[in-house]
N, C-alpha and C. Protein backbone atom coordinates (compact mmCIF):
# COMPACT_ATOMS: atom_id res chain seq x y z
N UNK A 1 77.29 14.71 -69.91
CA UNK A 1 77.05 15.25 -68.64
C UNK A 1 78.02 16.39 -68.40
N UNK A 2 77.51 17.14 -67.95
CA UNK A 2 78.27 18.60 -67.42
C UNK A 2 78.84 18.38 -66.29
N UNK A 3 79.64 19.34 -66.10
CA UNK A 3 80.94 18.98 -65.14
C UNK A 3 80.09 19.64 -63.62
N UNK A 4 79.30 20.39 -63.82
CA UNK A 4 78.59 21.07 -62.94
C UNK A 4 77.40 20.13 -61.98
N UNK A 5 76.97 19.38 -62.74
CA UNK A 5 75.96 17.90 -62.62
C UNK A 5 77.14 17.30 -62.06
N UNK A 6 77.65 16.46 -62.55
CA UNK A 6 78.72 15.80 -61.73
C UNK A 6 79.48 16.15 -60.88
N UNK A 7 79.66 17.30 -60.46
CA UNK A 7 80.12 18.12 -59.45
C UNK A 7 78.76 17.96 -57.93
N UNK A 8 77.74 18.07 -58.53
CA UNK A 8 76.58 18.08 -57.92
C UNK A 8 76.06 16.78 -57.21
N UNK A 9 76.41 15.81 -58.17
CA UNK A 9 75.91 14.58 -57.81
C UNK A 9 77.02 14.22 -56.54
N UNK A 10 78.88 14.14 -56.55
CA UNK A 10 79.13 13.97 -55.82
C UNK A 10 78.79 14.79 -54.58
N UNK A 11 78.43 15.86 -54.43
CA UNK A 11 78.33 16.54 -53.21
C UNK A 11 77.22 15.61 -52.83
N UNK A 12 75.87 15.50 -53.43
CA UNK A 12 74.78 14.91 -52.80
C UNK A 12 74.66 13.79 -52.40
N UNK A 13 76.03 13.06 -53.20
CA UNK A 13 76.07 11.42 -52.15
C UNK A 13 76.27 11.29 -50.98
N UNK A 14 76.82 12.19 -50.23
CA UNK A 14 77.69 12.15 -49.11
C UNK A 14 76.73 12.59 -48.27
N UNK A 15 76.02 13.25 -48.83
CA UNK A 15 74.78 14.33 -47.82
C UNK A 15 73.51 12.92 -47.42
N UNK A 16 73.66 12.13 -48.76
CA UNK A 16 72.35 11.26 -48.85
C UNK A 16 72.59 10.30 -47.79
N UNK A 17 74.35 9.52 -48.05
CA UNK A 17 75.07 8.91 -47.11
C UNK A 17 74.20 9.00 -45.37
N UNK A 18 74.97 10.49 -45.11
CA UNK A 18 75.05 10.90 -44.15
C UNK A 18 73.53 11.10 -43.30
N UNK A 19 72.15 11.51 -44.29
CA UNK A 19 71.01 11.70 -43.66
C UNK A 19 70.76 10.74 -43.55
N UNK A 20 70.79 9.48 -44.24
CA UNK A 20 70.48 8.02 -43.82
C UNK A 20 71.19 7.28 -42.41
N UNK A 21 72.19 7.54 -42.62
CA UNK A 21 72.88 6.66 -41.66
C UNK A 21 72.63 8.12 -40.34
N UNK A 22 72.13 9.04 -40.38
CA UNK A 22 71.11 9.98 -39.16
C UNK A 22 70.15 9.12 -39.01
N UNK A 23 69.34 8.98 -40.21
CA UNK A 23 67.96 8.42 -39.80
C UNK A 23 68.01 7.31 -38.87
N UNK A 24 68.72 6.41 -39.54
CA UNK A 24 69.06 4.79 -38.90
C UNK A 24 69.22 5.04 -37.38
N UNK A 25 70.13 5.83 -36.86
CA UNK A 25 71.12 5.86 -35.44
C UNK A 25 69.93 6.33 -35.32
N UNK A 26 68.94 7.74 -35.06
CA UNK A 26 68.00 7.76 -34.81
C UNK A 26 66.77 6.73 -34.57
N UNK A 27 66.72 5.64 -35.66
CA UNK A 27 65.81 4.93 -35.12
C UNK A 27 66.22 3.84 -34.32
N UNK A 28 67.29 3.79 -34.46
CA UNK A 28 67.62 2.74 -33.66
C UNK A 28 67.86 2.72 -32.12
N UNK A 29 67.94 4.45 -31.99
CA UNK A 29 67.81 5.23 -30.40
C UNK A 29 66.38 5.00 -29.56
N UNK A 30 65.59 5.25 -30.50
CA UNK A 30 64.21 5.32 -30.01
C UNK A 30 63.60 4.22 -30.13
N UNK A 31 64.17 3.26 -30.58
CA UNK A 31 63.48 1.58 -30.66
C UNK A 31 63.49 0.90 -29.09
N UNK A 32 62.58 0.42 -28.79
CA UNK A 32 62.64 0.19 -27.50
C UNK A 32 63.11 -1.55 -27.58
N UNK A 33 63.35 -1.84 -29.02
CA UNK A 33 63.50 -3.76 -29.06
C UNK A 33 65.40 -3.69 -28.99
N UNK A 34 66.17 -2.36 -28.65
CA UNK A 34 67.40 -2.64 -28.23
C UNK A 34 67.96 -2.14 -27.10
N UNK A 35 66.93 -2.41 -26.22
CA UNK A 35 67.24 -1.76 -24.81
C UNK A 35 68.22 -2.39 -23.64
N UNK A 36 68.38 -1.93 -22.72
CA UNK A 36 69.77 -2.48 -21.55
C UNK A 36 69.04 -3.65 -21.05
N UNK A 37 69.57 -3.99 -19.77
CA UNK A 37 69.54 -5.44 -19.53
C UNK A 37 67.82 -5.31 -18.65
N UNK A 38 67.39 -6.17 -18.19
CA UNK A 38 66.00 -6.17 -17.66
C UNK A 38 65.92 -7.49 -16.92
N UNK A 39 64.65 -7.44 -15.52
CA UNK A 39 64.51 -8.71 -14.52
C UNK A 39 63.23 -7.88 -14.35
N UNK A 40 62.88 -9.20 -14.30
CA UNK A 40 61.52 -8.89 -13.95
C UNK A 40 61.05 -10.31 -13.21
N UNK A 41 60.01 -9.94 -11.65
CA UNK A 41 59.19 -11.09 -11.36
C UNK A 41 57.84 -11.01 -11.21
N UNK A 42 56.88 -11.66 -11.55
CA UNK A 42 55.60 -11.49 -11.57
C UNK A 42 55.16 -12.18 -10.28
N UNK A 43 54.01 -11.82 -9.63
CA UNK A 43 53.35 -12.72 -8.59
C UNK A 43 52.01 -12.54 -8.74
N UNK A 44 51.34 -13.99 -9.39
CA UNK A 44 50.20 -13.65 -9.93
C UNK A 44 49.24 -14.04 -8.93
N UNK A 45 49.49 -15.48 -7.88
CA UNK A 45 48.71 -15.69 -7.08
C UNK A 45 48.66 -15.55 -5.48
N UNK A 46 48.46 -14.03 -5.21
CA UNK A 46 48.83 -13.58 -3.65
C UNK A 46 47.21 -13.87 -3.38
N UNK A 47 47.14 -14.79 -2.61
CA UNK A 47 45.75 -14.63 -2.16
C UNK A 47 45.61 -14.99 -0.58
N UNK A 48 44.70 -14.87 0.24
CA UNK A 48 44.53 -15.42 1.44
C UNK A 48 43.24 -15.26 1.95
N UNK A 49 42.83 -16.73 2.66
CA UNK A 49 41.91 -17.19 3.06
C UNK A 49 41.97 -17.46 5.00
N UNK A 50 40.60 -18.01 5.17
CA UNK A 50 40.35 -18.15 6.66
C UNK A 50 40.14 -19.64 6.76
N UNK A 51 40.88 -20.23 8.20
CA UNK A 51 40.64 -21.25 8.17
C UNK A 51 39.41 -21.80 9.11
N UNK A 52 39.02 -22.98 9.68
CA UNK A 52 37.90 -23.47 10.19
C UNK A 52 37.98 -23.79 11.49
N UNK A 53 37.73 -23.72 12.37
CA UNK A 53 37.18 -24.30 14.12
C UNK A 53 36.05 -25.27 13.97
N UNK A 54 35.93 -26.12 13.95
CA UNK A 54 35.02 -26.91 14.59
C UNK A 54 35.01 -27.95 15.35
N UNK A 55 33.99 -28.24 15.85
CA UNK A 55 33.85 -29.38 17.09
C UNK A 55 33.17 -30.60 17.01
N UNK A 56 33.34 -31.82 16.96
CA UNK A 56 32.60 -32.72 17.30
C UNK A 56 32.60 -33.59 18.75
N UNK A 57 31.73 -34.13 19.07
CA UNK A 57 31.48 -34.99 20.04
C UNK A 57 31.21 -36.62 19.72
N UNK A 58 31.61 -36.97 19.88
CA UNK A 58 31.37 -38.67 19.63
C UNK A 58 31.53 -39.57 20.98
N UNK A 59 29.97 -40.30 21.37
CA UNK A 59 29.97 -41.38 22.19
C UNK A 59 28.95 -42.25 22.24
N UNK A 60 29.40 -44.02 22.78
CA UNK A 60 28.78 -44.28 22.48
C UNK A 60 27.69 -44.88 21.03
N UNK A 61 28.62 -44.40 19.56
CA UNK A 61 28.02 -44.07 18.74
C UNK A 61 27.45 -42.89 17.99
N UNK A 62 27.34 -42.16 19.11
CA UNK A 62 26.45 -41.48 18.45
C UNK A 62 27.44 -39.72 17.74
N UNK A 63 27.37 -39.20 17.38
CA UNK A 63 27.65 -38.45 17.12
C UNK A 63 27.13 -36.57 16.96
N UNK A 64 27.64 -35.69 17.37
CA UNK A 64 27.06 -34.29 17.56
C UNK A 64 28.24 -33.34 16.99
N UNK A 65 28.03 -32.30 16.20
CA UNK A 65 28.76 -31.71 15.57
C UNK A 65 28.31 -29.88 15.70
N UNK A 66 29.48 -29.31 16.07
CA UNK A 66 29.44 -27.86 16.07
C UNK A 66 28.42 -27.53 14.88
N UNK A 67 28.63 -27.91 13.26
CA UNK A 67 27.88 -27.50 12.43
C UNK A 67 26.22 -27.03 12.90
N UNK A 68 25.67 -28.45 13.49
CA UNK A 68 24.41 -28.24 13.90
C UNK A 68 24.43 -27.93 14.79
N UNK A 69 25.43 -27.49 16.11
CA UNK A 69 25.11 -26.65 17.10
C UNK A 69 24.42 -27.63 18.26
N UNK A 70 22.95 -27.40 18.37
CA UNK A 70 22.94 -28.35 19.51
C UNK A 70 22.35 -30.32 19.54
N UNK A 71 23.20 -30.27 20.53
CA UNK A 71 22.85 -32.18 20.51
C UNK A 71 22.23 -32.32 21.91
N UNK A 72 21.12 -33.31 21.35
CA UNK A 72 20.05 -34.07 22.13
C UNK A 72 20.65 -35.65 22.10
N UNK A 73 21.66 -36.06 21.05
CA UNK A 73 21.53 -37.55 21.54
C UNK A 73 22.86 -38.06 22.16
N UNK A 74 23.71 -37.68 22.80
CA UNK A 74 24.62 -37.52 24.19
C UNK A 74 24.38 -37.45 25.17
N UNK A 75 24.03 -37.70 26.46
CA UNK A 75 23.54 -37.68 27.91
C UNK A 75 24.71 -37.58 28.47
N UNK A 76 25.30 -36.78 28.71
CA UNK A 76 26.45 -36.67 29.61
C UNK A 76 26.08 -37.60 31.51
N UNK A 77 24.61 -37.51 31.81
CA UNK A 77 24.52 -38.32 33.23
C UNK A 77 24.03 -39.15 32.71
N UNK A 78 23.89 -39.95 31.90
CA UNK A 78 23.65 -41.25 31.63
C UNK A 78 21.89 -41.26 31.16
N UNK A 79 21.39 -40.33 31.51
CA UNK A 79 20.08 -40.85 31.27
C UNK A 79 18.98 -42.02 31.48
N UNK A 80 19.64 -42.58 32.81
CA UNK A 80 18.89 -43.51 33.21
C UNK A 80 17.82 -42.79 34.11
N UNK A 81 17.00 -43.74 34.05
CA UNK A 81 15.37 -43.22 34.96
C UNK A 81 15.36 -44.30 35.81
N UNK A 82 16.28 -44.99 36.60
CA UNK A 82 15.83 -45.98 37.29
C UNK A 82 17.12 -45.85 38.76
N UNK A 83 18.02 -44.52 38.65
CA UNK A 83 18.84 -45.11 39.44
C UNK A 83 18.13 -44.63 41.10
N UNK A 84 18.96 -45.45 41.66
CA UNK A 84 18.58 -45.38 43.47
C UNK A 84 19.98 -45.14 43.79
N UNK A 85 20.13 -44.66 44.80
CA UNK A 85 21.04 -43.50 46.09
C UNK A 85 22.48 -45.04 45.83
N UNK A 86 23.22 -44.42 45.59
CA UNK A 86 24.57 -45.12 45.22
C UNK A 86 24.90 -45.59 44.08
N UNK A 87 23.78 -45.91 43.14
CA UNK A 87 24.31 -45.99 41.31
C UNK A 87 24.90 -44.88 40.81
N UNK A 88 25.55 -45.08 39.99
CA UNK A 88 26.63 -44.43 39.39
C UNK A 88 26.00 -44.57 37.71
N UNK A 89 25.92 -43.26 36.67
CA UNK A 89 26.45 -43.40 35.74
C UNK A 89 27.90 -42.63 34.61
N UNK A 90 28.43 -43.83 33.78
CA UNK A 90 29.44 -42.32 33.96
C UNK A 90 29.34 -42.68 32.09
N UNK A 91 29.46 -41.32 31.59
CA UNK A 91 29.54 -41.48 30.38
C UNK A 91 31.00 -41.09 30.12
N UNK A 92 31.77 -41.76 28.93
CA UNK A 92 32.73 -41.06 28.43
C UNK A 92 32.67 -40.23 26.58
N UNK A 93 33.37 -39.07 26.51
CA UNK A 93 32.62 -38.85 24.95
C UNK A 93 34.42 -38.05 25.06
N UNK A 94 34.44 -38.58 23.37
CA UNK A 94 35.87 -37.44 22.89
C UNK A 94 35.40 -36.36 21.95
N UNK A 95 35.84 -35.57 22.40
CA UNK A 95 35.68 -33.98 21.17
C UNK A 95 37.10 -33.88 20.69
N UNK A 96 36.54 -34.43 19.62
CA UNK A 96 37.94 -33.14 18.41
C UNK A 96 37.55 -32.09 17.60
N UNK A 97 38.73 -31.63 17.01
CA UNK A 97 38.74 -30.76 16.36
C UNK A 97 39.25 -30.69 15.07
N UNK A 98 38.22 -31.27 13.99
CA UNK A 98 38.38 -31.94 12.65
C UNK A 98 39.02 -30.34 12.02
N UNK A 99 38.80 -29.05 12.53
CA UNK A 99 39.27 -28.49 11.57
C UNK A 99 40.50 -27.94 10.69
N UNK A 100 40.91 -26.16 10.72
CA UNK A 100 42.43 -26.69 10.31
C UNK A 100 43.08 -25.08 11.27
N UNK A 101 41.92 -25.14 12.20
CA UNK A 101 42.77 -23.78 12.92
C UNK A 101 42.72 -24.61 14.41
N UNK A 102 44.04 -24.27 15.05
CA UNK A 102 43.83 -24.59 16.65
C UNK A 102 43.03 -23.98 17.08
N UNK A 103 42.40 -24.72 18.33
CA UNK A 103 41.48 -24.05 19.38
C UNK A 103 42.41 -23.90 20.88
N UNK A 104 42.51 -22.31 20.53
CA UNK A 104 43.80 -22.23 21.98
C UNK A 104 43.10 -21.88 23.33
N UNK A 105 41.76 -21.80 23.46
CA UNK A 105 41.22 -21.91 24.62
C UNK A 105 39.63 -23.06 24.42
N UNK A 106 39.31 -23.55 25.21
CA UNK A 106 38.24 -24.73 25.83
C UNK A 106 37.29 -24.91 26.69
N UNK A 107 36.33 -24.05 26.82
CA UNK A 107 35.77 -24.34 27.68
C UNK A 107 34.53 -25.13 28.04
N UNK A 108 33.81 -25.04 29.47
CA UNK A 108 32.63 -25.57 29.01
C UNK A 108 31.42 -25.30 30.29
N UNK A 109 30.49 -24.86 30.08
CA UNK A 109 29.81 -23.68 30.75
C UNK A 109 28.14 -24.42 31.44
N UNK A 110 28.23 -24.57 31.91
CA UNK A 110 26.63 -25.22 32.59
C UNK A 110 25.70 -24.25 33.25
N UNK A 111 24.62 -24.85 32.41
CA UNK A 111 24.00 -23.91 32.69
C UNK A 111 23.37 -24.21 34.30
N UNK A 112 22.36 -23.25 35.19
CA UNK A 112 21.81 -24.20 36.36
C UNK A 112 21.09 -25.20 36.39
N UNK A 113 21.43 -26.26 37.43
CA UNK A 113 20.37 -27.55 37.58
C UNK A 113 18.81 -27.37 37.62
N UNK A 114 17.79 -27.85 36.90
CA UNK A 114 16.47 -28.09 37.14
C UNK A 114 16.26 -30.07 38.08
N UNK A 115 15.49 -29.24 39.01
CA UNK A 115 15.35 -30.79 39.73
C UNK A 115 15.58 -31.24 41.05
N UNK A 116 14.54 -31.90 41.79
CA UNK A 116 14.94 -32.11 43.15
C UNK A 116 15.98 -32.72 43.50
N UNK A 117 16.41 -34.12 42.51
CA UNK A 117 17.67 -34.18 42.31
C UNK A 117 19.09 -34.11 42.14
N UNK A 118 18.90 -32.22 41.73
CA UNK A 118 20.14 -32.25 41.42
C UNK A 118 20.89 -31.82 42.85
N UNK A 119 20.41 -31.67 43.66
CA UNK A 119 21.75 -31.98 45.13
C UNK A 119 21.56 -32.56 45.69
N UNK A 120 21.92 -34.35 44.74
CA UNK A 120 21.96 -35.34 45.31
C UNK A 120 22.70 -36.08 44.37
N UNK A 121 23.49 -35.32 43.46
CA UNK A 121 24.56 -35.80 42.74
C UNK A 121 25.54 -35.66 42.72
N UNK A 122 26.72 -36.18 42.81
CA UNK A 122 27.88 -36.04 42.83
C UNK A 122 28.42 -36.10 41.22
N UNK A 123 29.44 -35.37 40.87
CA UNK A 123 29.36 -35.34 39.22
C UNK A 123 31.06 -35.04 39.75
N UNK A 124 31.91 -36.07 38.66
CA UNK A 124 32.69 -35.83 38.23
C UNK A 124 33.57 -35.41 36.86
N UNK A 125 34.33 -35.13 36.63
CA UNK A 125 34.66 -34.90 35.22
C UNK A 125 36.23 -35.04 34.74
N UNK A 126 36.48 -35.43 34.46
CA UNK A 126 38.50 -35.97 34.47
C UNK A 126 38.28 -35.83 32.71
N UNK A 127 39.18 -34.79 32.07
CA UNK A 127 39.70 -34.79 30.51
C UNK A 127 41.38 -35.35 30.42
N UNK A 128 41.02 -36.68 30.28
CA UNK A 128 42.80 -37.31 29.51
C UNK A 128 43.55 -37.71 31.13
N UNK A 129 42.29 -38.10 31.79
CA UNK A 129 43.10 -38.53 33.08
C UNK A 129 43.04 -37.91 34.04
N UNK A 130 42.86 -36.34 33.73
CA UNK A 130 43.10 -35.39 35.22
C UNK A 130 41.49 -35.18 35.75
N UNK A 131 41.27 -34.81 36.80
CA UNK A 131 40.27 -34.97 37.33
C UNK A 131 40.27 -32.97 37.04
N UNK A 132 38.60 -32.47 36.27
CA UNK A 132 38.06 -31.08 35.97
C UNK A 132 37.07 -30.81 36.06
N UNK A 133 36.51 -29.93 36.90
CA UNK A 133 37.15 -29.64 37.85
C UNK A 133 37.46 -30.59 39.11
N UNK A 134 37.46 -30.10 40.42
CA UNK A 134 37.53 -31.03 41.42
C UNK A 134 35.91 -31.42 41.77
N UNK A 135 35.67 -33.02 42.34
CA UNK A 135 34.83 -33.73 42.37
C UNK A 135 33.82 -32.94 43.41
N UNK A 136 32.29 -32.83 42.69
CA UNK A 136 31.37 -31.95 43.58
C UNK A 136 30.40 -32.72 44.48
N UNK A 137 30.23 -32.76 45.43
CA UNK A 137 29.65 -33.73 46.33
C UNK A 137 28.04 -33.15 46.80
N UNK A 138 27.48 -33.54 47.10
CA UNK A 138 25.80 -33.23 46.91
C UNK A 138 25.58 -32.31 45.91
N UNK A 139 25.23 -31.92 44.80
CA UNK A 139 24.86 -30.75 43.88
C UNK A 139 25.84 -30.99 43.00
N UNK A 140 25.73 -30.65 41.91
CA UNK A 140 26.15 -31.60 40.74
C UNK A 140 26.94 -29.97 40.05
N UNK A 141 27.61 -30.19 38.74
CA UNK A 141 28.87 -28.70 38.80
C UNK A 141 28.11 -27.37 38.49
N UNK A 142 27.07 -27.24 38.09
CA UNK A 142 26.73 -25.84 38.18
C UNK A 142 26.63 -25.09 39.25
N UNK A 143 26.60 -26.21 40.53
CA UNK A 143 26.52 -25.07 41.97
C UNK A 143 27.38 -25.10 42.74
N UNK A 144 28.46 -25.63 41.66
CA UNK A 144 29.49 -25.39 42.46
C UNK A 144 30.87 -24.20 41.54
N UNK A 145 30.28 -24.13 40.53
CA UNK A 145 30.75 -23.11 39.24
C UNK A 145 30.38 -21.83 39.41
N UNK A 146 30.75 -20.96 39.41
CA UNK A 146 30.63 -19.34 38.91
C UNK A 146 31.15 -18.88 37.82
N UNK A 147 32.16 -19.44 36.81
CA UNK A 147 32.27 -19.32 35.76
C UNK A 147 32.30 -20.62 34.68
N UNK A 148 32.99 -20.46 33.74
CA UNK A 148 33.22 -21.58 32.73
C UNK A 148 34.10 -22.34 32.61
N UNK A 149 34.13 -23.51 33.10
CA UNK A 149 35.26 -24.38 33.47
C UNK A 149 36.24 -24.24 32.45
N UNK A 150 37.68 -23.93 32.37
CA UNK A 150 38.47 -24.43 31.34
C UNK A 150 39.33 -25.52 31.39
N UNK A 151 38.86 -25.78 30.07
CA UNK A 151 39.86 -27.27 29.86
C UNK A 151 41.05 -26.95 28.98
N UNK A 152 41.31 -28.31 29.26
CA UNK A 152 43.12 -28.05 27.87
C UNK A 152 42.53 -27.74 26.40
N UNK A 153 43.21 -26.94 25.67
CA UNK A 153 42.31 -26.63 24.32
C UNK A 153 43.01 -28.07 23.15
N UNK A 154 42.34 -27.89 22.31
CA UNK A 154 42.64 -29.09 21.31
C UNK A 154 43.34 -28.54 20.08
N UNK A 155 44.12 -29.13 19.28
CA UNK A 155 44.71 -28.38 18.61
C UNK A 155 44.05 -29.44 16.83
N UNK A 156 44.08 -28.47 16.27
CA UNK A 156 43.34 -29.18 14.24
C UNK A 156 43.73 -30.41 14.70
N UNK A 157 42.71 -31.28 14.17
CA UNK A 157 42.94 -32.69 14.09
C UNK A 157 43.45 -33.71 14.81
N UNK A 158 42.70 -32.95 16.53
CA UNK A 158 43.62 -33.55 17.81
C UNK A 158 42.41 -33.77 18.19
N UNK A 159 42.40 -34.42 19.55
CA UNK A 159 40.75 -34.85 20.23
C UNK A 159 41.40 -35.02 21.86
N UNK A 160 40.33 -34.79 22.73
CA UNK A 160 40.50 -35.19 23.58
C UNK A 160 39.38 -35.88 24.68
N UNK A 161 39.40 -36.64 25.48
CA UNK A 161 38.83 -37.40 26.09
C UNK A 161 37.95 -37.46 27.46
N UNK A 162 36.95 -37.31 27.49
CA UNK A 162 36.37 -36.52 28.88
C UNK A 162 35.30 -37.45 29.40
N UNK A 163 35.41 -38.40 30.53
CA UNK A 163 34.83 -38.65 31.34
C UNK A 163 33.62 -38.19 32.51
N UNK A 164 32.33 -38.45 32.05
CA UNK A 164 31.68 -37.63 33.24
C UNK A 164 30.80 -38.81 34.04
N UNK A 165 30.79 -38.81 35.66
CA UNK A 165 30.25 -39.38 36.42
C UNK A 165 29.42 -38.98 37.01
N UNK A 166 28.38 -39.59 36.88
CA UNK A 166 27.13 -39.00 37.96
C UNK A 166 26.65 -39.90 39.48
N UNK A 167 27.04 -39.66 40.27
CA UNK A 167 26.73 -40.49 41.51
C UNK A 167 25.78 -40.12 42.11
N UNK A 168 24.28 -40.94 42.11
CA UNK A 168 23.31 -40.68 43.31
C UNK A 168 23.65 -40.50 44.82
N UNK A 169 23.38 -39.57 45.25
CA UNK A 169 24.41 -39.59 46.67
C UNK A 169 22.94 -39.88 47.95
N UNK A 170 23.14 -40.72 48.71
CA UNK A 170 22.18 -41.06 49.38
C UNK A 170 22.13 -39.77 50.57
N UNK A 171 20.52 -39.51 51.03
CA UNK A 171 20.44 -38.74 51.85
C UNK A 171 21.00 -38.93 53.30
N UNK A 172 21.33 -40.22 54.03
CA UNK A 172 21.63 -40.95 54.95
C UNK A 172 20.34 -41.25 56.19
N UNK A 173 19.21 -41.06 55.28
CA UNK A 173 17.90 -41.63 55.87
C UNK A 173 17.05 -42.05 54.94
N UNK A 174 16.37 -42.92 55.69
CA UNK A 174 15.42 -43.58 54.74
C UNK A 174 13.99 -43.17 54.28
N UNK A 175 13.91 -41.83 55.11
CA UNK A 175 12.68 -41.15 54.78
C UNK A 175 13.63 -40.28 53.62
N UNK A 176 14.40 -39.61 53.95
CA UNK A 176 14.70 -38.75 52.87
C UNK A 176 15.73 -39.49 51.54
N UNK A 177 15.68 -41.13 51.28
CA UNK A 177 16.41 -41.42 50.30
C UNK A 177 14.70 -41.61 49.57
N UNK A 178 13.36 -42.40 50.15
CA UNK A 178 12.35 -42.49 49.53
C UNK A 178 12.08 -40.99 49.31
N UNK A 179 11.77 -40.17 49.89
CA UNK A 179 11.24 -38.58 49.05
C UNK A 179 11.63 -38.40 48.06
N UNK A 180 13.10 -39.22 47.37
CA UNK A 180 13.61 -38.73 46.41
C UNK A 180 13.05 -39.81 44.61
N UNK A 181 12.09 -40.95 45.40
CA UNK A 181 11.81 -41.30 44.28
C UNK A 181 10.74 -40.80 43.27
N UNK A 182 11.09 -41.11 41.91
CA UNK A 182 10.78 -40.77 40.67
C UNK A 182 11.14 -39.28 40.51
N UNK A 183 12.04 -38.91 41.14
CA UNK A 183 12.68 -37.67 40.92
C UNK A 183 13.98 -37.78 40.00
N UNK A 184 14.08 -35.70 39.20
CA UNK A 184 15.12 -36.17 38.68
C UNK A 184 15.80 -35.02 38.31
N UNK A 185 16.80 -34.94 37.54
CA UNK A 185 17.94 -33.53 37.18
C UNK A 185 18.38 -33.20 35.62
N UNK A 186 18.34 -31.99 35.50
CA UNK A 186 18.23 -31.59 34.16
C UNK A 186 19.01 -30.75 34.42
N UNK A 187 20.49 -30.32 33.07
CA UNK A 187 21.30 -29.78 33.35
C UNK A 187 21.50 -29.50 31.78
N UNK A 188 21.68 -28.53 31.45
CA UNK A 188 22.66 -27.79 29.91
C UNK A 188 23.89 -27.68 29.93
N UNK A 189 24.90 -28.09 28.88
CA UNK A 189 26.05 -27.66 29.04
C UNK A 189 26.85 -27.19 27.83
N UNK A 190 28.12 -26.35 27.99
CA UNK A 190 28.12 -25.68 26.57
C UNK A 190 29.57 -26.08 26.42
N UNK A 191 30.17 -26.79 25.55
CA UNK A 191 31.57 -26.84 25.17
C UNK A 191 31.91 -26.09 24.14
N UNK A 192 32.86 -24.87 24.36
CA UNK A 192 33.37 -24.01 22.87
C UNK A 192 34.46 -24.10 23.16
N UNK A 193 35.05 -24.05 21.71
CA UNK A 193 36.26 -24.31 21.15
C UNK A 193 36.25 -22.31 20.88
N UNK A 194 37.58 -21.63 21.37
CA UNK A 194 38.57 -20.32 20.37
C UNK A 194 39.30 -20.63 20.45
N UNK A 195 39.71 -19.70 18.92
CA UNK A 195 41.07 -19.45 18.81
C UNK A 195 41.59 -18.53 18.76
């Protein structure tokens, strides 16, 4: 070997050295698997939904539910066909509120009386004890209402308790308590639950 070759070779070790250990620091700059510190939080399940209002009625047995809207088998005046001037019927029925949103207002809305009867009833109504409205004496609560009675509202999975009385109220004669037989009173009424 010539001194010129071996002269050569050492220069090129150092060079070979040196472009390698470039290359390396280079790749090891641009590698993203030796990077600074890192936090990270994921939130995979942001979701949101609506909750439910509804109403039931239960008395008596029988049962009526907001779902289907309207009920025929509840008689709030009792539905007797036989009363005379001083019978009384009084139904009691509880509405809750099976669902999972409060109902922060209550009301309950009648529609007008059909019937020669109906001012000759006295109708009361007490929810949880209190007497609602105040007790109506000849004419039964639509004529004595201009708006929609409010009651206490019910809150998810609360109920409350409502008493209604119907009193035949005698005419204070006996011609005008007979005019009133086989007569009778028909009344609609609307209980809604908002929230």
């Amino acid at each position: 070997m010539s001194e010129t070759t071996s002269k050569k070779r050492k220069l090129s070790l150092p060079l070979v050295l040196a472009g390698g250990v470039s290359s390396l620091v280079l790749a090891l700059g641009m590698s993203p698997t030796f990077s600074a510190f890192t936090a990270q939080i994921v939130n995979s399940t942001n979701t949101a939904g609506a909750g439910t209002l509804s109403m039931t009625e239960t008395s008596g047995g029988k049962t009526c539910t907001s779902a289907v809207g309207t009920c025929t088998d509840i008689n709030k005046y009792g539905g007797s066909t036989t009363m005379k001037p001083g019978d009384t019927a009084t139904t009691t029925i509880i509405i809750s509120n099976p669902g999972s949103v409060d109902a922060a207002q209550f009301t309950l809305t009648p529609t007008a009386c059909t019937g020669t009867l109906c001012s000759h009833l006295k109708v009361t109504m007490v929810q949880d004890g209190i007497v609602t409205p105040a007790p109506v004496v000849n004419g039964i609560m639509a004529s004595a209402l201009t708006s929609a009675v409010t009651l206490n509202p019910v809150a998810h999975g609360g109920s409350t308790t409502i008493v209604i009385t119907a009193q035949f109220v005698t005419t204070g004669t006996d011609a005008g308590d007979n005019a009133l037989q086989g007569q009778s009173a028909t009344q609609s009424m609307t209980w809604k639950f908002m929230s």
